[in-house]
N, C-alpha and C. Protein backbone atom coordinates (compact mmCIF):
# COMPACT_ATOMS: atom_id res chain seq x y z
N UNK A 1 24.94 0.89 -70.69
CA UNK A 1 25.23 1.20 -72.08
C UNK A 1 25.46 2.71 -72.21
N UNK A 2 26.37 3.01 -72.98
CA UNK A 2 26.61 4.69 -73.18
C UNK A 2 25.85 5.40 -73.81
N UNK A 3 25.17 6.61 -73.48
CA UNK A 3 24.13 7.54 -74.85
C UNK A 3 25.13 7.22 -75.58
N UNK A 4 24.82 6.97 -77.07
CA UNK A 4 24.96 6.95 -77.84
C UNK A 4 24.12 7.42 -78.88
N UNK A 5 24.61 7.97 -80.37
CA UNK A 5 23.60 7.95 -81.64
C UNK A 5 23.78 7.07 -82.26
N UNK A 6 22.32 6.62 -82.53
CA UNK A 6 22.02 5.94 -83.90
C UNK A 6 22.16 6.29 -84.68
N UNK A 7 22.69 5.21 -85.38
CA UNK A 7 23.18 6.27 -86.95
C UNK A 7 22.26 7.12 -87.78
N UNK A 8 20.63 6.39 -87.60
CA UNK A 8 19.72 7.44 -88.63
C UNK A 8 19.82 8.75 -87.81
N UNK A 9 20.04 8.84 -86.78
CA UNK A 9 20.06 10.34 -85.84
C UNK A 9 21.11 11.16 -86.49
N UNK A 10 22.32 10.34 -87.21
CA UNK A 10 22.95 11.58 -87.57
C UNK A 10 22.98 11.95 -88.91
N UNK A 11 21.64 11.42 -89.30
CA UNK A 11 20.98 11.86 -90.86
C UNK A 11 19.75 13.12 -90.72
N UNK A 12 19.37 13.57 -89.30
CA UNK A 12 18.62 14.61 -89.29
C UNK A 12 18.95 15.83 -88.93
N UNK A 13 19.15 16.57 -89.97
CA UNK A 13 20.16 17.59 -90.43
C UNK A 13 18.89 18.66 -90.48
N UNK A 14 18.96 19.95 -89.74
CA UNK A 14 17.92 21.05 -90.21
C UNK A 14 18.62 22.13 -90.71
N UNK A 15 18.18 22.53 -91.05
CA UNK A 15 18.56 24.30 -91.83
C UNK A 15 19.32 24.79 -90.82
N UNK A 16 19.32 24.78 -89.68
CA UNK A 16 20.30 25.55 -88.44
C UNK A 16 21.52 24.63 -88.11
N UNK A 17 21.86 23.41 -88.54
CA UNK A 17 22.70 22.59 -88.70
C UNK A 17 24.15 23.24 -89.42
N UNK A 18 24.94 23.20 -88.42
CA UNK A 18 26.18 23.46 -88.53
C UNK A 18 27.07 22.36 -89.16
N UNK A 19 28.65 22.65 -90.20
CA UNK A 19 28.98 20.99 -90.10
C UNK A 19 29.65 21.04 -89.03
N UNK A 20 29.67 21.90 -88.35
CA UNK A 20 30.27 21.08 -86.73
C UNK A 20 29.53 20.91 -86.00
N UNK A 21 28.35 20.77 -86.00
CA UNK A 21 27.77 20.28 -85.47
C UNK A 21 27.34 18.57 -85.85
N UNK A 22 27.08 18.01 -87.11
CA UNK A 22 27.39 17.15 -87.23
C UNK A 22 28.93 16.61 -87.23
N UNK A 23 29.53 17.39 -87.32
CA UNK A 23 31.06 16.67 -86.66
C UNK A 23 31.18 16.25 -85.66
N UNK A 24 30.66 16.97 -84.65
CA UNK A 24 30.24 16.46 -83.43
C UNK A 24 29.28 15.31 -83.10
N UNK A 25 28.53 15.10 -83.84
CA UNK A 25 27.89 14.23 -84.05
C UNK A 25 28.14 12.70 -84.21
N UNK A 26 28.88 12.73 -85.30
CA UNK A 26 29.81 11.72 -85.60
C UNK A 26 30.96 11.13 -84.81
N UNK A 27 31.46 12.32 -84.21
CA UNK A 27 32.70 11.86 -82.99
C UNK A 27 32.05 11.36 -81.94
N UNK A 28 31.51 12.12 -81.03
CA UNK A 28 30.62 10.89 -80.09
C UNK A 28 29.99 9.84 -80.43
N UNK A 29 29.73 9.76 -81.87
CA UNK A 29 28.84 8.17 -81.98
C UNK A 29 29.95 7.26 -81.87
N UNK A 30 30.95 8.01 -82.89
CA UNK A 30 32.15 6.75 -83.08
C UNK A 30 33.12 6.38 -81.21
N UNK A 31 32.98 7.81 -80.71
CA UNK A 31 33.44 7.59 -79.28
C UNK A 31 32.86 6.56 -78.59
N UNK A 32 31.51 6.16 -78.83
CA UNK A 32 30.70 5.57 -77.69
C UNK A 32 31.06 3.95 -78.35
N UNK A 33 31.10 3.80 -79.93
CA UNK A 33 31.08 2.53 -80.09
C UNK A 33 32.83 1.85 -79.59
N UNK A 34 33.61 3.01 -79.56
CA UNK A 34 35.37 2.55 -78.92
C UNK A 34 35.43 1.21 -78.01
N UNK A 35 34.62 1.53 -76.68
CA UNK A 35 34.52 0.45 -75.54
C UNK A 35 34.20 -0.43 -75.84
N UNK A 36 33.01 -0.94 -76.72
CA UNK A 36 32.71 -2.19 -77.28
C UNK A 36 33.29 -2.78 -78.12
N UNK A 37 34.08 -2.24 -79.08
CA UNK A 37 34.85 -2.62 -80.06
C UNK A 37 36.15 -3.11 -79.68
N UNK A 38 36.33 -2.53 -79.00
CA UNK A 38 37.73 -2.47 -78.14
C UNK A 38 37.70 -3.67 -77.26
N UNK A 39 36.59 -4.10 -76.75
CA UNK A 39 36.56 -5.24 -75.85
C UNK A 39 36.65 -6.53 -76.60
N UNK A 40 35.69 -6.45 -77.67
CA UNK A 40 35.38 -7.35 -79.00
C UNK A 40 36.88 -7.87 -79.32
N UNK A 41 37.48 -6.78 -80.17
CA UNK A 41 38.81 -7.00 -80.26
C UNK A 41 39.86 -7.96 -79.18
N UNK A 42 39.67 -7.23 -78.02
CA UNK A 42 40.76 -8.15 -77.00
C UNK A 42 40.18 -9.37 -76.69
N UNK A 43 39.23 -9.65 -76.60
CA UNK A 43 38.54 -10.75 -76.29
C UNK A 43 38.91 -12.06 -77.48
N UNK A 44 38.74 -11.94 -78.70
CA UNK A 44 39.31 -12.33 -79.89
C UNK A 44 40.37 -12.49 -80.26
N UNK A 45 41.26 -11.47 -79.68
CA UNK A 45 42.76 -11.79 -79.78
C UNK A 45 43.12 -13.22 -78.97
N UNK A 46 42.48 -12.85 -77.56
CA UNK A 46 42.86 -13.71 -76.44
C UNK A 46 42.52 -15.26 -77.16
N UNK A 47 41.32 -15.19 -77.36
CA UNK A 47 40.88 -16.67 -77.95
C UNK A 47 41.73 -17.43 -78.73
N UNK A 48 42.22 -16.47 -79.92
CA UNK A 48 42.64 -16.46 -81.23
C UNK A 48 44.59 -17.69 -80.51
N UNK A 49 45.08 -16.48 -79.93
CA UNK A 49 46.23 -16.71 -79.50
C UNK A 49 46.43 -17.55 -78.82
N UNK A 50 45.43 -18.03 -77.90
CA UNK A 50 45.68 -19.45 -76.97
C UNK A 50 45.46 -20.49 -77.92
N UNK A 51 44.44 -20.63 -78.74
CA UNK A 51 44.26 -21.74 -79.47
C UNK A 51 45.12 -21.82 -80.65
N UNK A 52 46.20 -21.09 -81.47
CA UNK A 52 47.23 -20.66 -81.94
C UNK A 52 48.18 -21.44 -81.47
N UNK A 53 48.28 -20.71 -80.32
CA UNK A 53 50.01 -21.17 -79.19
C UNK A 53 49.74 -22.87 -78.93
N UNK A 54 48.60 -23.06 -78.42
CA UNK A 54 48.32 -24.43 -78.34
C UNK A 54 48.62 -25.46 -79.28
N UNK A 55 48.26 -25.25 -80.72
CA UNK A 55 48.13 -25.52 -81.76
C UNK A 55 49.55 -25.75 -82.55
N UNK A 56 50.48 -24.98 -81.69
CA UNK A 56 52.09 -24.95 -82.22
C UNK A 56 52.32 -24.19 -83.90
N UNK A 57 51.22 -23.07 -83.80
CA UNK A 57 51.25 -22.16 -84.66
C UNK A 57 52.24 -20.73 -84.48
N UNK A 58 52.75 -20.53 -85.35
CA UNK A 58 53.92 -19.13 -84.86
C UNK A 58 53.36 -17.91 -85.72
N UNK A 59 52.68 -18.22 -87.01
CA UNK A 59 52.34 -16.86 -87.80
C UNK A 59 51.16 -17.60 -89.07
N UNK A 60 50.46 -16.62 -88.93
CA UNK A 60 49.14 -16.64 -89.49
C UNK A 60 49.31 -15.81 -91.17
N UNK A 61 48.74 -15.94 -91.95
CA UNK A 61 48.51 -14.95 -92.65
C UNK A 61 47.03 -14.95 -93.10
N UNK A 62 46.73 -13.99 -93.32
CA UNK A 62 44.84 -13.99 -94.25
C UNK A 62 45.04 -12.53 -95.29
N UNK A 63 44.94 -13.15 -96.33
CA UNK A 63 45.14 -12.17 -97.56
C UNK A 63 43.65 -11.49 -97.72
N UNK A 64 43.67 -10.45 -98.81
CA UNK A 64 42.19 -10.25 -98.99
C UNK A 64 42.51 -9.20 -100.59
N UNK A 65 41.66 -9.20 -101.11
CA UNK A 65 41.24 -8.64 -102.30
C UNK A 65 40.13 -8.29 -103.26
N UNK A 66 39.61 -6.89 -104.04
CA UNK A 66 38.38 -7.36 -104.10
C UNK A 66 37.92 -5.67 -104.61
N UNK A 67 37.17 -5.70 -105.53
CA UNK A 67 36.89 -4.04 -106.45
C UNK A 67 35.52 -4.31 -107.07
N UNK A 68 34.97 -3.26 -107.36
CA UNK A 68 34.00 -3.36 -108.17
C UNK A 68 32.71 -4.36 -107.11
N UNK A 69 32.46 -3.81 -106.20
CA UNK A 69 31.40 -4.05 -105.30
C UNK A 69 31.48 -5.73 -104.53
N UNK A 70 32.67 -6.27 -105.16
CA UNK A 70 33.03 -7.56 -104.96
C UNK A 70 33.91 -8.05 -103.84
N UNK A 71 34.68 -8.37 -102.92
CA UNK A 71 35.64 -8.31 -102.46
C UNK A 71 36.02 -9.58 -101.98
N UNK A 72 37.17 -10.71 -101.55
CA UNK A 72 37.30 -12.46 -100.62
C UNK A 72 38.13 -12.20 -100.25
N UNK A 73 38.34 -13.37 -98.96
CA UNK A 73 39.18 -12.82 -97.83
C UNK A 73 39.64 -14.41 -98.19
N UNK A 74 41.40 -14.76 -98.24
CA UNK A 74 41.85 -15.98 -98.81
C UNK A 74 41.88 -16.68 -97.47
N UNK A 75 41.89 -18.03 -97.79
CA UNK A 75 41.47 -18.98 -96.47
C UNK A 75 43.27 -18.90 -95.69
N UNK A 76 42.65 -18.85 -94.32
CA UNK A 76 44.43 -18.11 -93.30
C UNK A 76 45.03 -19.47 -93.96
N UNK A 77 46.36 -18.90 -93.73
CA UNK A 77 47.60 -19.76 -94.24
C UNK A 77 48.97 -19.95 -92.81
N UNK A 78 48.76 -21.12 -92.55
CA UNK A 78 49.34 -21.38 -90.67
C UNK A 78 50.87 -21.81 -91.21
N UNK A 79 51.76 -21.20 -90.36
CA UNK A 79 53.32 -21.43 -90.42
C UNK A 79 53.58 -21.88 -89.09
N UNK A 80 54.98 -22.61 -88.55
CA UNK A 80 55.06 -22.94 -87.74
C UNK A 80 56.68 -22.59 -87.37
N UNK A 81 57.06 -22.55 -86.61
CA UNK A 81 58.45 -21.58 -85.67
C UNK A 81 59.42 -21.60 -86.75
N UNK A 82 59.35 -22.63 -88.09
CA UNK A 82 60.28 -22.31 -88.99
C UNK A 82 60.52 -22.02 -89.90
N UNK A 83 58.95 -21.79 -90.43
CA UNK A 83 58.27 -21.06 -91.33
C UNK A 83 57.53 -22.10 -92.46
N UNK A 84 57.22 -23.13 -92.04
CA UNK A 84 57.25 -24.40 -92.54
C UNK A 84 55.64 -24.31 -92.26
N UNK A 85 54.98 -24.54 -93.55
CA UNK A 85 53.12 -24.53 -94.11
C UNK A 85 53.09 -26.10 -93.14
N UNK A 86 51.98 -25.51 -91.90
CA UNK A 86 51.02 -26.29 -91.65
C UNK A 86 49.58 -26.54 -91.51
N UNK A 87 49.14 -26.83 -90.93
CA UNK A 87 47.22 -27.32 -91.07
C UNK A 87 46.55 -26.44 -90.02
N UNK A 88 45.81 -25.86 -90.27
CA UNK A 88 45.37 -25.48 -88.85
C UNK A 88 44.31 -26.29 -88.45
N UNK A 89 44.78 -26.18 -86.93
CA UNK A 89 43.45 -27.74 -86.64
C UNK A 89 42.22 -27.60 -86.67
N UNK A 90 41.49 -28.04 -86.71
CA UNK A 90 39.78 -28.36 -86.41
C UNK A 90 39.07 -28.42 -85.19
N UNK A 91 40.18 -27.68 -84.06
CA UNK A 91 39.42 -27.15 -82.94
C UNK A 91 38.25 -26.07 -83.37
N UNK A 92 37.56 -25.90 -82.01
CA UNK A 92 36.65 -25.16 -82.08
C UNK A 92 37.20 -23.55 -81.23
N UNK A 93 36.91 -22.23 -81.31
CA UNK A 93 37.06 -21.09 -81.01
C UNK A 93 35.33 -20.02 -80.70
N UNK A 94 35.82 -19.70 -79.29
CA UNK A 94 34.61 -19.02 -79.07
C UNK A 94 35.36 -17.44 -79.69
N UNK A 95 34.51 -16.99 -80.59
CA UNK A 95 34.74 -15.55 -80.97
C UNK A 95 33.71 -14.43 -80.93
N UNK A 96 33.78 -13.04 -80.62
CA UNK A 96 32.56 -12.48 -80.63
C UNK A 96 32.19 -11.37 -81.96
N UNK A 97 31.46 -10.67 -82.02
CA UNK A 97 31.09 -10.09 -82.98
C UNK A 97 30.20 -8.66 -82.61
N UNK A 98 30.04 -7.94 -83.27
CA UNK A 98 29.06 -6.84 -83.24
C UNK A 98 28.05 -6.99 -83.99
N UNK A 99 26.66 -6.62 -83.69
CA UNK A 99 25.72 -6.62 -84.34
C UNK A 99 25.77 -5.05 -85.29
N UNK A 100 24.92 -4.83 -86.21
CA UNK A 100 25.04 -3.60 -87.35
C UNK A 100 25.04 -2.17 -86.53
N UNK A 101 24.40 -2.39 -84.99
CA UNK A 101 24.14 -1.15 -84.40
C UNK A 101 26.19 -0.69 -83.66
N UNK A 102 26.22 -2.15 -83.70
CA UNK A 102 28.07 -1.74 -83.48
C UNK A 102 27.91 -1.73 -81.73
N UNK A 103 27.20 -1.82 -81.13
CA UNK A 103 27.11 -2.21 -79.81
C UNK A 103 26.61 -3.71 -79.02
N UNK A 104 25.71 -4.53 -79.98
CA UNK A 104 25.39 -5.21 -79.61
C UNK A 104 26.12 -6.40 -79.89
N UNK A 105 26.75 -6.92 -78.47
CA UNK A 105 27.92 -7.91 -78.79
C UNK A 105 27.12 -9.46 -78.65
N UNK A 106 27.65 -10.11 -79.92
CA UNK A 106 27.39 -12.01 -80.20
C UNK A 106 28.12 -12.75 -79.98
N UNK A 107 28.28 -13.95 -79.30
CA UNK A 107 29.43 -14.89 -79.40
C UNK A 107 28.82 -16.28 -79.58
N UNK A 108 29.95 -16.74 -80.62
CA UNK A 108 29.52 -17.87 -81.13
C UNK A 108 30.99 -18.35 -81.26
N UNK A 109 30.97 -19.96 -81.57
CA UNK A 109 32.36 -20.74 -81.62
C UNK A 109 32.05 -21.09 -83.29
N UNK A 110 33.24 -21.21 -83.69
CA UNK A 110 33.67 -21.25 -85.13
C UNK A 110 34.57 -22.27 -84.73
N UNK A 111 34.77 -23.11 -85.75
CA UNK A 111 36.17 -23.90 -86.30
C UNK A 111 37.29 -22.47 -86.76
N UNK A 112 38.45 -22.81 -85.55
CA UNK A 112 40.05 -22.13 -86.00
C UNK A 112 39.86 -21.35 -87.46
N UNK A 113 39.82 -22.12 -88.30
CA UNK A 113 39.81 -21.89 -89.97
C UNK A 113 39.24 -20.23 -89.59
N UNK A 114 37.65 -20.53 -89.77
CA UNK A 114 36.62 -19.38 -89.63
C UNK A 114 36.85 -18.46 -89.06
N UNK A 115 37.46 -18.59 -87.46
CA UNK A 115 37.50 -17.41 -86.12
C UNK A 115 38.41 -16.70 -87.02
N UNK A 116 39.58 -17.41 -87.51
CA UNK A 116 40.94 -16.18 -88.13
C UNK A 116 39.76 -15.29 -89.20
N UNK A 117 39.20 -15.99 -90.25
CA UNK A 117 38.75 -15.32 -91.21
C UNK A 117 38.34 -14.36 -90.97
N UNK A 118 36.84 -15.07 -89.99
CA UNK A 118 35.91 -13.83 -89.28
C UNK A 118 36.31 -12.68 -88.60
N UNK A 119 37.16 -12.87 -87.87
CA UNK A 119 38.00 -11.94 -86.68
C UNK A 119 38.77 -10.83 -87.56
N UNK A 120 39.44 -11.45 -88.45
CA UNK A 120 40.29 -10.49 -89.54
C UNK A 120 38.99 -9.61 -90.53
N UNK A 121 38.24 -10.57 -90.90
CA UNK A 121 37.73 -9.07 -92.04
C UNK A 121 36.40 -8.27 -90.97
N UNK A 122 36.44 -8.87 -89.58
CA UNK A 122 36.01 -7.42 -88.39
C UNK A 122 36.50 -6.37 -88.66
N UNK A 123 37.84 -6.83 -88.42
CA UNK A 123 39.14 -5.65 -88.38
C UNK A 123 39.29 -4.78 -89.57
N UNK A 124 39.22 -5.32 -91.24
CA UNK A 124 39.31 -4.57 -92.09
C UNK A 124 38.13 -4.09 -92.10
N UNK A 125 36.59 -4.49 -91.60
CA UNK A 125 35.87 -3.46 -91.93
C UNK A 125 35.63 -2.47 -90.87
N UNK A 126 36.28 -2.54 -89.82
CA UNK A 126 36.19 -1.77 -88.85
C UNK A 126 37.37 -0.71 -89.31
N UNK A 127 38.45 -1.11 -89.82
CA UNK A 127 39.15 0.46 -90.34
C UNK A 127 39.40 0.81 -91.81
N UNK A 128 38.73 -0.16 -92.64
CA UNK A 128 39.00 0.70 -94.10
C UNK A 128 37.08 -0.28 -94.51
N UNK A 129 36.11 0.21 -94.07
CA UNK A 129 34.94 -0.20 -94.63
C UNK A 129 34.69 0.20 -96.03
N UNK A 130 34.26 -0.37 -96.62
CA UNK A 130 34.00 -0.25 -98.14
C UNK A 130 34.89 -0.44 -98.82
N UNK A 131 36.34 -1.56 -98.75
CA UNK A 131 37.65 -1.62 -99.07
C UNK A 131 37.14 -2.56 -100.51
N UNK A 132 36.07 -2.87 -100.14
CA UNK A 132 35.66 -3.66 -101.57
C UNK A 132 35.36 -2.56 -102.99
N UNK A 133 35.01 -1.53 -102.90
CA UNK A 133 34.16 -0.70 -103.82
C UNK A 133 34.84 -0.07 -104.48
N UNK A 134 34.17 -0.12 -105.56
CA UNK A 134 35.17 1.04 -106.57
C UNK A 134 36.23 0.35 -107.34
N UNK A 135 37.70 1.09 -107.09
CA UNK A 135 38.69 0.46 -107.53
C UNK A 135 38.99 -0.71 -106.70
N UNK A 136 38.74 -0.38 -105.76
CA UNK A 136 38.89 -1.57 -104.45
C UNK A 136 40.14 -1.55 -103.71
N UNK A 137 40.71 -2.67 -102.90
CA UNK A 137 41.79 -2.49 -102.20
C UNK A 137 42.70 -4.59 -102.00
N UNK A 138 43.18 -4.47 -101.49
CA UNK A 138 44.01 -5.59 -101.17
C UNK A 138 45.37 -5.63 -100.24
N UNK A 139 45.09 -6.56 -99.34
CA UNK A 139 46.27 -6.49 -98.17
C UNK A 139 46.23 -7.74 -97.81
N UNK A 140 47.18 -7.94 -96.68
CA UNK A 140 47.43 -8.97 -96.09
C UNK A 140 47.72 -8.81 -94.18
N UNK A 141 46.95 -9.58 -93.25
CA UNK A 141 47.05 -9.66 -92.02
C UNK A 141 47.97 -10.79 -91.92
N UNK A 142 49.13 -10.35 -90.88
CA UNK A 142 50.23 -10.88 -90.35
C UNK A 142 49.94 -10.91 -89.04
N UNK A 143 49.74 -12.48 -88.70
CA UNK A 143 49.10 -12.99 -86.99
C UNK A 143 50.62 -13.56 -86.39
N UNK A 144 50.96 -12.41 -85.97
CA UNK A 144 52.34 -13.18 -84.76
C UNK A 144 52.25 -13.73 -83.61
N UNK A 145 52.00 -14.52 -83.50
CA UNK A 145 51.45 -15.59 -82.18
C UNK A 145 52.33 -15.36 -80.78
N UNK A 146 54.01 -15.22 -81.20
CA UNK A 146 54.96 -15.24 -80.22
C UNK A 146 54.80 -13.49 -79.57
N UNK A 147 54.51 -12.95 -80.51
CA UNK A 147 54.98 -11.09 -80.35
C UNK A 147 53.02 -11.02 -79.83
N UNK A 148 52.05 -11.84 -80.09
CA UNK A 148 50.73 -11.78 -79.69
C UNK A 148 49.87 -10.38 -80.55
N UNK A 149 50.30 -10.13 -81.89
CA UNK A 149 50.68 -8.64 -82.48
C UNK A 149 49.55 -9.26 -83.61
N UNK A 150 48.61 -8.58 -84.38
CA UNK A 150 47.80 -8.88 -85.60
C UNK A 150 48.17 -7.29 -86.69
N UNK A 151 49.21 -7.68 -87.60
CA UNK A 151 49.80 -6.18 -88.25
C UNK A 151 48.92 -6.17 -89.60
N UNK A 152 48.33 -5.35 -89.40
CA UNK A 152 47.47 -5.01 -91.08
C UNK A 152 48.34 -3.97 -92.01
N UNK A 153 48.70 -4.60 -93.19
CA UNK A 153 49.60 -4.09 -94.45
C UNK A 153 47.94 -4.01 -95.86
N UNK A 154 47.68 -2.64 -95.78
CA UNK A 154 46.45 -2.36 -96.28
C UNK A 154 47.00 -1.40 -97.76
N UNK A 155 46.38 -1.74 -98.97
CA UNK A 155 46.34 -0.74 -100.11
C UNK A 155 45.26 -0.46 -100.52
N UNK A 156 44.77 0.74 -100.61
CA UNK A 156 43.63 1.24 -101.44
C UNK A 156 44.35 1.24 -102.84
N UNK A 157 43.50 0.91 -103.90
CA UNK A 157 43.46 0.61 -105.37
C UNK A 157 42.34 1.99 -105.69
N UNK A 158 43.43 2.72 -107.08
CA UNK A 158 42.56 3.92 -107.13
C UNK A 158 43.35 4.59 -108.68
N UNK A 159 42.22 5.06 -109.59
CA UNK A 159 42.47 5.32 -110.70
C UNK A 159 43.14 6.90 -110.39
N UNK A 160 44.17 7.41 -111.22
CA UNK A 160 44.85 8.47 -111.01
C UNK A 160 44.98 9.04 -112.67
N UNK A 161 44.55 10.65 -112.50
CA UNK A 161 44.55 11.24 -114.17
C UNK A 161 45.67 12.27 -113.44
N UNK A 162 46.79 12.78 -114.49
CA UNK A 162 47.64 13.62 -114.61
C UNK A 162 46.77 14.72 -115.43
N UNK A 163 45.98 15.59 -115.97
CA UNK A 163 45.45 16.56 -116.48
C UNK A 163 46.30 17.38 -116.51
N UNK A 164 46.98 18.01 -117.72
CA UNK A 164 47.23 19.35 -118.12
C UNK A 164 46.40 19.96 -119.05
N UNK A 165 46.40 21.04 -119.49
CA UNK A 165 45.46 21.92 -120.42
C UNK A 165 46.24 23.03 -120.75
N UNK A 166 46.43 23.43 -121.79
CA UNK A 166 46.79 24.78 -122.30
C UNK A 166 46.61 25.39 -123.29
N UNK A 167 46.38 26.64 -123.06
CA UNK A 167 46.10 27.28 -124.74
C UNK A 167 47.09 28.22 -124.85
N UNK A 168 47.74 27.91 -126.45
CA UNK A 168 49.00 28.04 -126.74
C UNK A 168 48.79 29.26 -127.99
C-alpha cells in the first residue's frame, strides 16, 4: 500500500503551516489514491463492456440531476446497433468499489441495471463530488460499447448576479 494521508491528517494545520505546504499535502494524498482508482475504474469498464457486448448492447445512457442537497441518477437507458430502446438483461456483474478511505477496494456482483448505475455515479463523484449541492448540477453518461469509451457531458447549475453601482 502507498504512504499515504488520511484525510483528518490534512486537517492539522499549525501556525508554521504554509498553504504550500498543505498543497502539498493534498497532491500526494490525491497522488496515492490515482493507482487504486485507476484500477477500480478499468476493472469496471472491463466487466461493464463484456456483459454489454454480450448482451447485444451498442450505447448506454445514465442521466443524473439534483440541487439543494438532493441529487438521482435516472435508471441506464440500453440502445442497440440501431438505436432502437432495449431491456437490459438480468445478468449478474461483478463490480468493485472504494471504501470512504478511497483505498480500500470491495467487490460485489450487482444485476447489469445496478453495475451501470453504481459504476457511473463512482465516476461523477470521483470528478465533480458534491454535484448535488447548492444550485446543483445535471449531465448525462454516454456508454459506447463498440468505441469501449464512457463520455461524461457534465453542467454545474449556478446562480449568476450582474452588479453595477454608481454614484451619479
Amino acid at each position: 500500500m502507498p504512504d499515504t494521508i488520511h484525510p483528518s491528517a490534512l486537517l492539522r494545520i499549525t501556525p508554521e503551516t504554509t498553504p504550500a505546504d498543505i498543497a502539498a499535502k493534498v497532491e500526494a494524498h490525491q497522488a496515492a489514491l490515482m493507482p487504486t482508482a485507476d484500477a477500480v475504474d478499468a476493472a469496471n469498464k472491463s466487466a461493464l463492456f463484456a456483459a454489454l457486448t454480450d448482451a447485444g448492447i451498442a450505447k448506454i445512457t445514465v442521466t443524473y440531476d439534483g440541487y439543494g442537497d438532493e441529487g438521482t441518477m435516472e435508471p441506464p437507458e440500453a440502445f442497440d446497433a440501431d438505436g432502437t430502446s432495449v431491456a437490459i438483461p438480468a445478468v449478474e456483474v461483478e463490480v468493485q468499489s472504494t471504501d470512504c478511505d478511497a483505498l480500500t477496494v470491495h467487490v460485489c456482483r450487482q444485476p447489469l441495471a445496478d453495475a451501470l448505475e453504481s459504476v457511473t455515479y463512482d465516476m461523477l463523484d470521483a470528478r465533480h463530488s458534491g454535484w448535488e449541492n447548492g444550485d446543483g448540477a445535471s449531465g448525462v453518461f454516454t456508454i459506447d460499447v463498440g468505441k469501449q469509451s464512457i463520455h461524461l457531458l457534465h453542467r454545474d447549475h449556478y446562480i449568476a448576479h450582474d452588479i453595477s453601482e454608481y454614484e451619479c
